[in-house]
C-alpha atoms as a PDB file:
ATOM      1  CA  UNK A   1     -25.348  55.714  25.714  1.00  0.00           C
ATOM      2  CA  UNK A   2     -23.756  52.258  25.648  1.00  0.00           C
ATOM      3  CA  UNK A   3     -25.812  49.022  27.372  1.00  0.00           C
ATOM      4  CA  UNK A   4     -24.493  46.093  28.528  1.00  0.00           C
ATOM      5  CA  UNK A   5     -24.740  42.778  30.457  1.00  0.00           C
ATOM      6  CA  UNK A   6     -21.871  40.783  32.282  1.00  0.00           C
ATOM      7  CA  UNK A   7     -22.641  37.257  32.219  1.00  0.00           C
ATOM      8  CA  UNK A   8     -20.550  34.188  34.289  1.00  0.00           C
ATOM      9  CA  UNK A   9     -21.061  31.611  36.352  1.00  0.00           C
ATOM     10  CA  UNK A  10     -20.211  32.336  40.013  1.00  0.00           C
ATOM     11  CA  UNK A  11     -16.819  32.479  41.260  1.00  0.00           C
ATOM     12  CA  UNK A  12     -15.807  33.339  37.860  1.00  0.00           C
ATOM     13  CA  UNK A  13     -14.018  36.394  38.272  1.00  0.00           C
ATOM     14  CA  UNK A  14     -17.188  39.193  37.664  1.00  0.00           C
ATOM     15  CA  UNK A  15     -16.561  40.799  41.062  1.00  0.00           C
ATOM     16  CA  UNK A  16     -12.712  41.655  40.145  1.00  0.00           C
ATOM     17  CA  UNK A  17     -13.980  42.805  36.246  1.00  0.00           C
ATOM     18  CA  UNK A  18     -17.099  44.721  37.859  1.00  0.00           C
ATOM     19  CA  UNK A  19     -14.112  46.829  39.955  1.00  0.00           C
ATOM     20  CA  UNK A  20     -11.996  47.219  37.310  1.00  0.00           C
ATOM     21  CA  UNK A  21     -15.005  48.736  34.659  1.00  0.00           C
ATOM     22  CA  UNK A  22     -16.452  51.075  37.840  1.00  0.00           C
ATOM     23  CA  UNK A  23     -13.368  52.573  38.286  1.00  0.00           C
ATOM     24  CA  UNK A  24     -13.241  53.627  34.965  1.00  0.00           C
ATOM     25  CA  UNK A  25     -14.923  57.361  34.579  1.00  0.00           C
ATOM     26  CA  UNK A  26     -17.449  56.321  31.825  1.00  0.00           C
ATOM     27  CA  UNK A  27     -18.670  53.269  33.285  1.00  0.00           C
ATOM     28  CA  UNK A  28     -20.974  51.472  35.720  1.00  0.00           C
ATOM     29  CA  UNK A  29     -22.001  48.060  36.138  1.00  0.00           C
ATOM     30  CA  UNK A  30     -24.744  46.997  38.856  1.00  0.00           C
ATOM     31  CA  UNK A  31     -23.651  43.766  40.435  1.00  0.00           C
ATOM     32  CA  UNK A  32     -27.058  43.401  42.307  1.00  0.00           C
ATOM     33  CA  UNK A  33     -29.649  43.720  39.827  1.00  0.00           C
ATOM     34  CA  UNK A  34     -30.830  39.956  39.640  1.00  0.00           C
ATOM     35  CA  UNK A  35     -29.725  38.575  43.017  1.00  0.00           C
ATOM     36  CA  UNK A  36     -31.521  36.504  46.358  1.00  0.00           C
ATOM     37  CA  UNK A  37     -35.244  36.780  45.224  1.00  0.00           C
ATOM     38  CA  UNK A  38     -36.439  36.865  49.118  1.00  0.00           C
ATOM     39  CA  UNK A  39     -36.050  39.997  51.172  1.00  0.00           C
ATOM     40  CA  UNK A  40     -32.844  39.671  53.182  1.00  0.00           C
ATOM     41  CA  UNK A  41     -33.373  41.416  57.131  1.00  0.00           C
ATOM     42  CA  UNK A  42     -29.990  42.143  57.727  1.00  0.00           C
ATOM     43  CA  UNK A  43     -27.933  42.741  54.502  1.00  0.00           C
ATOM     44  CA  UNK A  44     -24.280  42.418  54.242  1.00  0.00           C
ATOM     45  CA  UNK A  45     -22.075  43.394  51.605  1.00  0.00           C
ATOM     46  CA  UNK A  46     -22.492  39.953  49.858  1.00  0.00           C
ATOM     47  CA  UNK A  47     -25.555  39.128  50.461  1.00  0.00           C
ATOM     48  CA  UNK A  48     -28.704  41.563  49.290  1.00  0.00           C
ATOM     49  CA  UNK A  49     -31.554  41.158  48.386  1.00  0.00           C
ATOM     50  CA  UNK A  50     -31.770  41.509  44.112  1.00  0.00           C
ATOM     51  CA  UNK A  51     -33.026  44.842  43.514  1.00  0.00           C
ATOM     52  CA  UNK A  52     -35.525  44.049  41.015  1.00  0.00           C
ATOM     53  CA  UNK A  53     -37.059  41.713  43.361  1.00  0.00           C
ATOM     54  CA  UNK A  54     -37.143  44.942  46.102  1.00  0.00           C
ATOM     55  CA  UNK A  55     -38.610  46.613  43.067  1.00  0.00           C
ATOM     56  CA  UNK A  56     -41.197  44.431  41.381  1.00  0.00           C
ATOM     57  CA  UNK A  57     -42.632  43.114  45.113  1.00  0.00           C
ATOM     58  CA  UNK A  58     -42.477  46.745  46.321  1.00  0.00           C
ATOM     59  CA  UNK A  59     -46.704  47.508  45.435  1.00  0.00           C
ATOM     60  CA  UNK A  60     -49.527  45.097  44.339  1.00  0.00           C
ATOM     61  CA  UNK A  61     -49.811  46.522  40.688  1.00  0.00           C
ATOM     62  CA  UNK A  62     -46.053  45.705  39.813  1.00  0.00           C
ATOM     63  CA  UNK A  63     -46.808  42.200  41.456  1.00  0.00           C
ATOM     64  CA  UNK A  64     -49.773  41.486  39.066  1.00  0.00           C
ATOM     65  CA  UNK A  65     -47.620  42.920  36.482  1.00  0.00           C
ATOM     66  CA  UNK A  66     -44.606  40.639  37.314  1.00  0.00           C
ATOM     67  CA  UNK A  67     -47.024  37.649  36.896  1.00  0.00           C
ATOM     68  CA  UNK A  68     -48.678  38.938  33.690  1.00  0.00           C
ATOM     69  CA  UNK A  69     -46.040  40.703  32.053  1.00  0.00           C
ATOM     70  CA  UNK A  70     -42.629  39.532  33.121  1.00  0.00           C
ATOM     71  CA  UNK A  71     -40.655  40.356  29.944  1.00  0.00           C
ATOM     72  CA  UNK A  72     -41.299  43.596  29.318  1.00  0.00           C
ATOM     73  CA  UNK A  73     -41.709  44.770  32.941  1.00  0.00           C
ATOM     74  CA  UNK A  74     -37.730  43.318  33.057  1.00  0.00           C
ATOM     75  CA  UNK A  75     -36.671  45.901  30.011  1.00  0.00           C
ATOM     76  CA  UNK A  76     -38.894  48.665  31.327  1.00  0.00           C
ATOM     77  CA  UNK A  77     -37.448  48.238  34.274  1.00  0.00           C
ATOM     78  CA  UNK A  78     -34.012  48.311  33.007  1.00  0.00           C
ATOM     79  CA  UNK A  79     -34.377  51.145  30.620  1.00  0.00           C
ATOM     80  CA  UNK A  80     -35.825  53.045  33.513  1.00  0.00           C
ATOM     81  CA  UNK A  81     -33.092  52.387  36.762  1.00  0.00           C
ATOM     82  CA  UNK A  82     -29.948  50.709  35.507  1.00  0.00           C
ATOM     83  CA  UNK A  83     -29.709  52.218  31.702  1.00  0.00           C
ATOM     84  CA  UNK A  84     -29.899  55.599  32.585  1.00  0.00           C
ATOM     85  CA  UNK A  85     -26.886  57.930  32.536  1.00  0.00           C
ATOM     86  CA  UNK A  86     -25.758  59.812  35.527  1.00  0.00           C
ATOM     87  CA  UNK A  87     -22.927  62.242  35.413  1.00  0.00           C
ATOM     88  CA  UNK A  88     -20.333  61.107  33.226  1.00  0.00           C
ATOM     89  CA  UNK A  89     -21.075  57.911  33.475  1.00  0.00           C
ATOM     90  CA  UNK A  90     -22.728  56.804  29.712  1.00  0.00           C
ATOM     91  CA  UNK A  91     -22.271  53.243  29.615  1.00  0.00           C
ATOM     92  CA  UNK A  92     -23.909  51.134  31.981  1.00  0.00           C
ATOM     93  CA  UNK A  93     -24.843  47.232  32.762  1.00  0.00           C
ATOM     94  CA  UNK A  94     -25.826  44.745  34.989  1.00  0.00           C
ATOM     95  CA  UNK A  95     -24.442  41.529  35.683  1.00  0.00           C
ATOM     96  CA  UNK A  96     -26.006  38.639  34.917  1.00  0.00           C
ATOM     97  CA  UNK A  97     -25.493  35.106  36.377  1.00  0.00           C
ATOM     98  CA  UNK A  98     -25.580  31.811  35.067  1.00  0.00           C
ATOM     99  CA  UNK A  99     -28.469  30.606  37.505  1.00  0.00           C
ATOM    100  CA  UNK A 100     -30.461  33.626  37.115  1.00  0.00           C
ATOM    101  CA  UNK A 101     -30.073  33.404  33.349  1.00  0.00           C
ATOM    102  CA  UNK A 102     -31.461  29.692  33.590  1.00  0.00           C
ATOM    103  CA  UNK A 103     -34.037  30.506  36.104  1.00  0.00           C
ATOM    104  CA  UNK A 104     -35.307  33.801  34.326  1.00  0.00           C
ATOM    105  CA  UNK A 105     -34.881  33.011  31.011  1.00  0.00           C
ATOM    106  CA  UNK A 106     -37.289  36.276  29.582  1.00  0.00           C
ATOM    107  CA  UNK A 107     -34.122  38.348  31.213  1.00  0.00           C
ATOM    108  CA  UNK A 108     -32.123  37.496  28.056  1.00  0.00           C
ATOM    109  CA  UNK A 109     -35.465  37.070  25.709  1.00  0.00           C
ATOM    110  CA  UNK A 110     -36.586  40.090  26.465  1.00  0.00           C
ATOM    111  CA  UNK A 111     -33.174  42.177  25.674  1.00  0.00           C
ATOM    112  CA  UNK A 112     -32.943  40.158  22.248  1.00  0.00           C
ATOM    113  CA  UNK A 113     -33.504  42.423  19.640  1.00  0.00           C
ATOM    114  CA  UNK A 114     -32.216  45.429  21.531  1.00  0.00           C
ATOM    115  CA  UNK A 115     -28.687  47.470  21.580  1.00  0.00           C
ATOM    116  CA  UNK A 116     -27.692  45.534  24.731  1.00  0.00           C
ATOM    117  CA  UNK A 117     -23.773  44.258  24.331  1.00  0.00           C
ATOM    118  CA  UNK A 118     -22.911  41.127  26.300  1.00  0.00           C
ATOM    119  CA  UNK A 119     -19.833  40.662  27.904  1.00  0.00           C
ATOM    120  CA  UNK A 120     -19.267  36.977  28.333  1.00  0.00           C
ATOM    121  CA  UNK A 121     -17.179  36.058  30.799  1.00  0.00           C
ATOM    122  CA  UNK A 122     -15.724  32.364  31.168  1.00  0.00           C
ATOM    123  CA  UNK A 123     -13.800  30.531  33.425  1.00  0.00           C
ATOM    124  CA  UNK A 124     -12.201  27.599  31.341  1.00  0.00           C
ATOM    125  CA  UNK A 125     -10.977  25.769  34.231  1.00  0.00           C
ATOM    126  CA  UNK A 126     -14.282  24.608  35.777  1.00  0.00           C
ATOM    127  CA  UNK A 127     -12.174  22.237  38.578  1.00  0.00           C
ATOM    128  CA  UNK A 128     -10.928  25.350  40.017  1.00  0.00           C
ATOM    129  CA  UNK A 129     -14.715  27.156  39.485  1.00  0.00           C
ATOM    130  CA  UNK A 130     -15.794  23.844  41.635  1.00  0.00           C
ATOM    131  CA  UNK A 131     -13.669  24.528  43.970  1.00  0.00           C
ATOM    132  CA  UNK A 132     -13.811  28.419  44.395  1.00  0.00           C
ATOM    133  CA  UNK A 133     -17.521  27.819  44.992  1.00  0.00           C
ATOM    134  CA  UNK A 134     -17.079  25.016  47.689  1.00  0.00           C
ATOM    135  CA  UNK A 135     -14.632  27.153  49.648  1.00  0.00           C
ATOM    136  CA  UNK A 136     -16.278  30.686  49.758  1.00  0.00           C
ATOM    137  CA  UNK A 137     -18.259  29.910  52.665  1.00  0.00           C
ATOM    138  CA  UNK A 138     -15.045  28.197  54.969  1.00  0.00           C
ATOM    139  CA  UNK A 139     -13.773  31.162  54.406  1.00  0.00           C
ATOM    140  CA  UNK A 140     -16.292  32.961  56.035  1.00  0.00           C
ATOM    141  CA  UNK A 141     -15.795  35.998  52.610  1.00  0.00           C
ATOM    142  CA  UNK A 142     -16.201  35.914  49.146  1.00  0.00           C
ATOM    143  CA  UNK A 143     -14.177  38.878  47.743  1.00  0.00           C
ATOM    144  CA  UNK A 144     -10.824  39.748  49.856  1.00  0.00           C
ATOM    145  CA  UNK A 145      -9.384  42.725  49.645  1.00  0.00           C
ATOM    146  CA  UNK A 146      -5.623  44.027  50.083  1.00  0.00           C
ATOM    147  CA  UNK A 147      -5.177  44.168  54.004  1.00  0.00           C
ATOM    148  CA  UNK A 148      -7.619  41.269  54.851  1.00  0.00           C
ATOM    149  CA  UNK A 149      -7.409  38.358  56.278  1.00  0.00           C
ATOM    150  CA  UNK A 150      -8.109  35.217  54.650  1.00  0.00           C
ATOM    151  CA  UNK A 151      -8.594  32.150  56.569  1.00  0.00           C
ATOM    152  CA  UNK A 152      -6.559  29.121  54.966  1.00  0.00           C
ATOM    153  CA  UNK A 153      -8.893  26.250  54.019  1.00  0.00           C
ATOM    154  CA  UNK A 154      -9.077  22.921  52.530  1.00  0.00           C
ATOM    155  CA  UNK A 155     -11.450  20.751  50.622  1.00  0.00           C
ATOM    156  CA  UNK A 156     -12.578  16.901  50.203  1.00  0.00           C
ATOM    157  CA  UNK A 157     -13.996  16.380  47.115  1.00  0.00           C
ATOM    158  CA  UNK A 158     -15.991  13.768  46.434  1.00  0.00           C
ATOM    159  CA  UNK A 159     -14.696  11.093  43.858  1.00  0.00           C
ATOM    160  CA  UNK A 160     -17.534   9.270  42.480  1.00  0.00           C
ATOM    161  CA  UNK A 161     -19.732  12.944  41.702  1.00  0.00           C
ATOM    162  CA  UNK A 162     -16.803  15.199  40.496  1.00  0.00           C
ATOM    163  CA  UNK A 163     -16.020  13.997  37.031  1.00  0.00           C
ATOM    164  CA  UNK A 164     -20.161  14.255  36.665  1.00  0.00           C
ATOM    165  CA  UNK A 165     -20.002  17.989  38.237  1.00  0.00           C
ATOM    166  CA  UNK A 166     -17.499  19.443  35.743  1.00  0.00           C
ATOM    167  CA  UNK A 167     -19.103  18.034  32.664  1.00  0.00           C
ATOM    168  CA  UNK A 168     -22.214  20.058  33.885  1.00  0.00           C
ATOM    169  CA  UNK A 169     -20.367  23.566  34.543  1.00  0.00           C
ATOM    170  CA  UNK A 170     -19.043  22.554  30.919  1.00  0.00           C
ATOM    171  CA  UNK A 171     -22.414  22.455  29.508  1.00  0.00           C
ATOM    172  CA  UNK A 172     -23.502  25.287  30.848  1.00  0.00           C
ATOM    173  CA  UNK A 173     -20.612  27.452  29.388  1.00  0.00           C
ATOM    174  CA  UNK A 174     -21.417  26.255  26.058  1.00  0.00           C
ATOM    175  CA  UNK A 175     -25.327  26.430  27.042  1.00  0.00           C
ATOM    176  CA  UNK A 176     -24.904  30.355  27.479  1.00  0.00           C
ATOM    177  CA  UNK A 177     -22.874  30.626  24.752  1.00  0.00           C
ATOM    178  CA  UNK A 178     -25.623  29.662  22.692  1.00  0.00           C
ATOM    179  CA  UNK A 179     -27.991  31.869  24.388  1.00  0.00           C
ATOM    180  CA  UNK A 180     -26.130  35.115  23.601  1.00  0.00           C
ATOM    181  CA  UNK A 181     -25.482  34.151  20.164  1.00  0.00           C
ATOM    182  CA  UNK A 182     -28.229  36.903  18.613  1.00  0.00           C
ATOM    183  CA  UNK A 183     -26.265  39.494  21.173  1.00  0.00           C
ATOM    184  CA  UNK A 184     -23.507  41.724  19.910  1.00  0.00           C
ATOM    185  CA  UNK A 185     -20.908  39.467  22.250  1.00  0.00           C
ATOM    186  CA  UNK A 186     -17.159  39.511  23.424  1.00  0.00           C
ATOM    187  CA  UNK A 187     -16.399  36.581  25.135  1.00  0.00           C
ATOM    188  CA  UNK A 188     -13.223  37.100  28.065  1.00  0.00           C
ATOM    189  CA  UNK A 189     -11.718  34.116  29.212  1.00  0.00           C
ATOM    190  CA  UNK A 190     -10.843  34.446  33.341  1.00  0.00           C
ATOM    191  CA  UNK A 191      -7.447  33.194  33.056  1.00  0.00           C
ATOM    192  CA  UNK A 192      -6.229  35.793  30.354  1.00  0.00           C
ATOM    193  CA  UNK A 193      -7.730  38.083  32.260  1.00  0.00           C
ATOM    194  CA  UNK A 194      -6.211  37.833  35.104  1.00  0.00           C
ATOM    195  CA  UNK A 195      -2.886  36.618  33.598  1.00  0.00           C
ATOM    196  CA  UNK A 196      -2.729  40.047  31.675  1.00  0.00           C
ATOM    197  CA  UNK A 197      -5.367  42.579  32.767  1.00  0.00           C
ATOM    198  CA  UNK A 198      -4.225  45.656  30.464  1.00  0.00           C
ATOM    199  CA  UNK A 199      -4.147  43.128  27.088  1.00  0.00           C
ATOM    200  CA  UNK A 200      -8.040  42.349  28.227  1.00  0.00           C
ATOM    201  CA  UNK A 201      -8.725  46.123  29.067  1.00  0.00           C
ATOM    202  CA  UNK A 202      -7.433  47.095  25.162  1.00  0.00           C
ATOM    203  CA  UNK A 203     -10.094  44.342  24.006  1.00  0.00           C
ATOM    204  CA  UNK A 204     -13.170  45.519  26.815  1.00  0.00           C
ATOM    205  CA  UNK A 205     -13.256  49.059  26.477  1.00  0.00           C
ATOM    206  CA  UNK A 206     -13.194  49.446  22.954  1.00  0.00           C
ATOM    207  CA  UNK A 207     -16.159  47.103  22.866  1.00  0.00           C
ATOM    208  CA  UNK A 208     -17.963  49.178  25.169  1.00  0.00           C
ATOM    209  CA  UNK A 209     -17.610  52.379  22.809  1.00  0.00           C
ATOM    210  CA  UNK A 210     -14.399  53.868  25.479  1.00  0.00           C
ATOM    211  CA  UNK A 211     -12.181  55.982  23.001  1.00  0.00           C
ATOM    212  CA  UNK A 212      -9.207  55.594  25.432  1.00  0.00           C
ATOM    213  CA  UNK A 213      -8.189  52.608  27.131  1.00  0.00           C
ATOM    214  CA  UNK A 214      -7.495  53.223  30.453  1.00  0.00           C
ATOM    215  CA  UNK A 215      -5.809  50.644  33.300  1.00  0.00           C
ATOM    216  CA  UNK A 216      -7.551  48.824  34.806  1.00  0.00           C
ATOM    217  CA  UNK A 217      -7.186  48.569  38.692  1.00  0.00           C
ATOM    218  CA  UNK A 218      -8.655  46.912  41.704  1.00  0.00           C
ATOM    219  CA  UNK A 219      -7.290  45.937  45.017  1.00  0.00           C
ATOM    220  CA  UNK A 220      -9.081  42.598  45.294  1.00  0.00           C
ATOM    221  CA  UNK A 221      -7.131  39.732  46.122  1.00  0.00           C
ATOM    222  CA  UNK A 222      -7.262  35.832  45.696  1.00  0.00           C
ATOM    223  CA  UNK A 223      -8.928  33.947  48.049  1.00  0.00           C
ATOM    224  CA  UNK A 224      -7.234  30.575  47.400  1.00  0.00           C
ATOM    225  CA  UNK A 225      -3.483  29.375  46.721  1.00  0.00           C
ATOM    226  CA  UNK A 226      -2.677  28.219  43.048  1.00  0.00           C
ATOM    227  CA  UNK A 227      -1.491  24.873  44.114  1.00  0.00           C
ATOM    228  CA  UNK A 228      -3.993  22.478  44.171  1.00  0.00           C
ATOM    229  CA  UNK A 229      -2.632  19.916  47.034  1.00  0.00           C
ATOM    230  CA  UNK A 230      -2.906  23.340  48.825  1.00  0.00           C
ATOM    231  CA  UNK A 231      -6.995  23.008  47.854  1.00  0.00           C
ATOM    232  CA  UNK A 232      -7.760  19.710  48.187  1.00  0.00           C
ATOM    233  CA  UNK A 233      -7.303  17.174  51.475  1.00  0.00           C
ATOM    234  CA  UNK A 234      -7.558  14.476  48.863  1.00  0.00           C
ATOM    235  CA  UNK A 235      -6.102  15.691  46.167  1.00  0.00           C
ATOM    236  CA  UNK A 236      -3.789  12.645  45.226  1.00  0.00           C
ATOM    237  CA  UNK A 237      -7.536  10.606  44.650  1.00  0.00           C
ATOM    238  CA  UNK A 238      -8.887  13.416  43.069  1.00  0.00           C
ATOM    239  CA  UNK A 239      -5.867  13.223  40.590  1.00  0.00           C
ATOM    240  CA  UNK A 240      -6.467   9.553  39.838  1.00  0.00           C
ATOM    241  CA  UNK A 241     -10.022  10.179  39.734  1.00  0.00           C
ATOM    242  CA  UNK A 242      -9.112  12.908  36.890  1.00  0.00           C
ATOM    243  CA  UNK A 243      -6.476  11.173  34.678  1.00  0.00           C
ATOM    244  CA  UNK A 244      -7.424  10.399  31.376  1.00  0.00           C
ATOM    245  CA  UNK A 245     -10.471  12.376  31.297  1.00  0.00           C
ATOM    246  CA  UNK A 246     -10.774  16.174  29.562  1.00  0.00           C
ATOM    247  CA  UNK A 247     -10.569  17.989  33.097  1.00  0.00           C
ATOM    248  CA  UNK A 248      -6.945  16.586  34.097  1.00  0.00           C
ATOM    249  CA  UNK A 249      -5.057  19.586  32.340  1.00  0.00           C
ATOM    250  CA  UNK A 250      -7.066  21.581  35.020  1.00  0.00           C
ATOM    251  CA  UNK A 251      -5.540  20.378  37.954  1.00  0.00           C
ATOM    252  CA  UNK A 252      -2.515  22.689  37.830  1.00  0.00           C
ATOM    253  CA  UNK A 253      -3.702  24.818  35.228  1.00  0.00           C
END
């Protein structure tokens, strides 16, 4: 069988690519493996609590074990619930996010070595990331789907942190490129892929040992306009605030 991990930073498009690879016949990713590390009372679609957490808090033993042996009780546990094979379905994953991969570092140390592929996905335009992430919650949803209704929103940004914001979400993108760099790795850039989803689809499933390539189809939808005067309240100081600096190509990109 085929393993692999899908790793982004939020609001980077790994909802849409999770939908596309599970409706492929060979293929499942788990979106919820490393999520909320508390125990959630009522859960909703988009917010769970991380089913390792459910797992490794579940008896006392797996507790001490968690504290003692965190590495290898993360593969073990992955070789034994998510990398397993049901049906049809031979290649599996997980996806991994940025802040989990920072805050749980032995995820990605202790799957170095092994067969695990890593499917890097970026979002180059971290302005629009920003903003994706600052909006979710006006919206009251996170991933719209054809037939829903999607509040329209707008955003202040704040001048004198923003510049400071990006150049973080920047690091961190080349941070995690560095950290799968012993991985077998395809990095997907959001913007091609959503720009042309069967051109990305002829790169993905080959990688993933998939004979055929097969479309790729969801019925997600965006959650914000493309224009960003549509985004921002202040978006004729955010456009000073960005001229001259690497992120102003981002503004209408």
């Amino acid at each position: 069988m085929i393993k692999f991990a899908l790793l982004a930073d939020r609001r980077s498009g790994t909802t849409l690519m999770i939908d596309c690879l599970n409706n492929l016949p060979r293929v499942y990713c788990e979106k919820r493996v490393f999520g909320i590390d508390k125990r959630i009372a009522n859960p909703t679609q988009d917010h769970q609590s991380g089913l390792f957490f459910l797992y490794r808090t579940e008896t006392w033993p797996r507790r001490l074990r968690y504290l003692t042996g965190r590495r290898a009780m993360i593969r073990d546990y992955l070789d034994e619930r998510i990398f397993v094979p049901e049906g049809e379905r031979d290649v599996r994953g997980f996806r991994l996010i940025y802040d989990k991969a920072d805050q749980h570092p032995e995820i990605l140390d202790g799957l170095c070595g092994s067969d695990v592929r890593v499917i890097h996905l970026v979002r180059e335009n971290v302005l629009k990331t920003f903003i994706s992430f600052k909006t979710a919650p006006l919206h009251k949803m996170h991933h719209p789907r054809e037939g829903d209704a999607i509040r329209t929103v707008k955003l202040r940004l704040d001048p004198a942190t923003l510049v400071a914001e990006l150049r973080q979400r920047a690091r961190r993108i080349e941070r995690m490129r560095g950290a799968v760099a012993g991985f077998a790795t395809l990095e997907v850039v959001y913007e091609s892929f959503v720009r042309d989803r069967q051109a990305e689809a002829a790169r993905i499933q080959p990688f993933l040992g998939l004979d055929e390539v097969l479309p790729f189809r969801s019925d997600l939808v965006k959650i914000n306009p493309d224009r960003f005067d549509d985004l921002v309240e202040n978006h004729q100081e955010i456009r000073r605030v960005l001229a001259g600096t690497e992120f102003e190509r981002f503004i209408d990109g």
